[in-house]
C-alpha atoms as a PDB file:
ATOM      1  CA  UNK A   1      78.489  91.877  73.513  1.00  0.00           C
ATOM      2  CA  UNK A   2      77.106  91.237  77.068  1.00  0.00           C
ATOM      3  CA  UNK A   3      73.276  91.710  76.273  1.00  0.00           C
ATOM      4  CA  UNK A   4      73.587  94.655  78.928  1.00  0.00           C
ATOM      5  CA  UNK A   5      72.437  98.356  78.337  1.00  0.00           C
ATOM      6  CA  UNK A   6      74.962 100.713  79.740  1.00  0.00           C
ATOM      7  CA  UNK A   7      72.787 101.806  83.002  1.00  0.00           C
ATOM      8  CA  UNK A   8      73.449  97.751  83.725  1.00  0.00           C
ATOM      9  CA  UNK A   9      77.530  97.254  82.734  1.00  0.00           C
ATOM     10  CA  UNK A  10      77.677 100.430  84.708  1.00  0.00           C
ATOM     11  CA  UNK A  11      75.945  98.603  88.114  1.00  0.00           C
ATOM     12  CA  UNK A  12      77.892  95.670  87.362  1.00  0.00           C
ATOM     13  CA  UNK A  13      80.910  97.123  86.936  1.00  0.00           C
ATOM     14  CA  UNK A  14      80.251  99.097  90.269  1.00  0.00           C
ATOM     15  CA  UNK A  15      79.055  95.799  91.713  1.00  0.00           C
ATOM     16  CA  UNK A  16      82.618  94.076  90.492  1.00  0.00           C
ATOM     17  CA  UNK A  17      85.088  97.055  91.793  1.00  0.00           C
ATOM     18  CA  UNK A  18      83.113  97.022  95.506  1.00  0.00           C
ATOM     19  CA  UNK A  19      84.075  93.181  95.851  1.00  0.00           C
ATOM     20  CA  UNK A  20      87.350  93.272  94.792  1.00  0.00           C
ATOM     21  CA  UNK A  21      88.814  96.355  95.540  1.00  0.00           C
ATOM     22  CA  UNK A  22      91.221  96.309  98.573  1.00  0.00           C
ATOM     23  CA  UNK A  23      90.689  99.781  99.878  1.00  0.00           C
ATOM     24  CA  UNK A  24      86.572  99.089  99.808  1.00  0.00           C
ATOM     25  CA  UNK A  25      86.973  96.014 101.188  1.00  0.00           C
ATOM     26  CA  UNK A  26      88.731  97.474 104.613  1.00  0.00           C
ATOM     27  CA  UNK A  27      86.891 100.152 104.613  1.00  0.00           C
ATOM     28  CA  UNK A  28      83.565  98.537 104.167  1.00  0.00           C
ATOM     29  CA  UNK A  29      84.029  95.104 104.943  1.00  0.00           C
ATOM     30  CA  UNK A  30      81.076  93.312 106.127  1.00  0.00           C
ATOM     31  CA  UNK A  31      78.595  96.372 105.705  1.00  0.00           C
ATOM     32  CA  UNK A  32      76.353  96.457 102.708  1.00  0.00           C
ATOM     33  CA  UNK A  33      77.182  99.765 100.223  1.00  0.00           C
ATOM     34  CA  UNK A  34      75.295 101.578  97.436  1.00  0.00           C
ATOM     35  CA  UNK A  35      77.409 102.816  94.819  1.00  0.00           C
ATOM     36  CA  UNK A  36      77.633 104.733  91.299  1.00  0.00           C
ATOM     37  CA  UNK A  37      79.970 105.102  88.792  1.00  0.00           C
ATOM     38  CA  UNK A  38      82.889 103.823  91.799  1.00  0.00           C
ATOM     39  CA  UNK A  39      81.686 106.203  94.427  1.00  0.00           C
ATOM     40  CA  UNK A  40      80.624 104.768  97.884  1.00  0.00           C
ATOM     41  CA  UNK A  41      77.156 107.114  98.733  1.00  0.00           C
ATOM     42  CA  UNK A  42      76.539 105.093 102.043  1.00  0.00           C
ATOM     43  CA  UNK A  43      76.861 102.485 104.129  1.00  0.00           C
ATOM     44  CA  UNK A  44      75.341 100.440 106.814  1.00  0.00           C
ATOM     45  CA  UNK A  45      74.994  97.397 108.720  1.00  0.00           C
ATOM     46  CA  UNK A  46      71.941  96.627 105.821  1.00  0.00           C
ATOM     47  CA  UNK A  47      70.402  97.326 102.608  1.00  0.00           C
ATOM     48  CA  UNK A  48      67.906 100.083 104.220  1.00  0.00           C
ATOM     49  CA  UNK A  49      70.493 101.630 106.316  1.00  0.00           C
ATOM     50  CA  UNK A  50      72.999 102.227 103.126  1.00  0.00           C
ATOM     51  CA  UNK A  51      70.275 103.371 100.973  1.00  0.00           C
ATOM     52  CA  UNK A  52      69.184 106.420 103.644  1.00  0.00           C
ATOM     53  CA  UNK A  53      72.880 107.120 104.440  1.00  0.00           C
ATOM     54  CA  UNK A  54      73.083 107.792 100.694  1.00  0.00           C
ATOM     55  CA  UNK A  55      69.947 109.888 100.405  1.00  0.00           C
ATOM     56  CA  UNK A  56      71.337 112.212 102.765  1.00  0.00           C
ATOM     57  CA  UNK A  57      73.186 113.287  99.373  1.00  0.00           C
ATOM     58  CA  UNK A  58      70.991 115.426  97.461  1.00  0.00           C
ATOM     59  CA  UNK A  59      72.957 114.101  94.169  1.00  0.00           C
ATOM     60  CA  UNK A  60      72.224 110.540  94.908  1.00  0.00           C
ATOM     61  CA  UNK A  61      70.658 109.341  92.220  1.00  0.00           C
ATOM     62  CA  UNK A  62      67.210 107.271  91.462  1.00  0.00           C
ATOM     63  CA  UNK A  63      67.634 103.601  92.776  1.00  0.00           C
ATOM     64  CA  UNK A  64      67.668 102.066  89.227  1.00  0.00           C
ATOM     65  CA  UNK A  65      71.146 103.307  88.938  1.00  0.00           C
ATOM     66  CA  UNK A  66      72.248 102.831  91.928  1.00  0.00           C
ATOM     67  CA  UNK A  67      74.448  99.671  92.721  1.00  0.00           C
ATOM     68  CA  UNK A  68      74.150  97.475  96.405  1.00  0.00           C
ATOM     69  CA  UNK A  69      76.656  95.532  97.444  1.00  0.00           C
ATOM     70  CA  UNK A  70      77.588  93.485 100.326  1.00  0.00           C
ATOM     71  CA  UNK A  71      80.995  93.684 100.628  1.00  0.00           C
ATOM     72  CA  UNK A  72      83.215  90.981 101.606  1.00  0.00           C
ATOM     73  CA  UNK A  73      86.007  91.490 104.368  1.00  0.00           C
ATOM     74  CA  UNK A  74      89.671  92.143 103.367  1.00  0.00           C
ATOM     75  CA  UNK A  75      91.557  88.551 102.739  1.00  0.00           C
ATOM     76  CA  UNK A  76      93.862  87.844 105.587  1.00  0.00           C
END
């Protein structure tokens, strides 16, 4: 057992898939994302910026399930 509830292994799992998923990683290299349950909600150049493009959603959910991750650029 991890310790984690599920709200948590669900963030980190989201937190895992954003950093080492290819597709994420070209698409979204170098901006900072907020996901759940492996769907990108927004985007931006920081955490603010991702967190309003995803509010634009009317299904985004509360913050406290909501994953933010800086996402690396694609390996060369």
């Amino acid at each position: 057992m991890s310790g984690l509830t599920e709200q948590e292994q669900q963030i980190q799992d989201d937190h895992e898939w954003c950093l080492h998923d290819p597709e994420v990683r070209r698409l979204h290299g170098g901006q900072v994302v907020v996901v759940h349950r492996k769907r990108i909600l927004g985007a931006g150049a920081n955490h603010l910026a991702a967190l309003q493009a995803a509010q634009r959603d009317p299904a985004c959910p509360t913050g406290d399930k909501l994953a933010f991750v800086v996402v690396p650029f694609p390996a060369c």
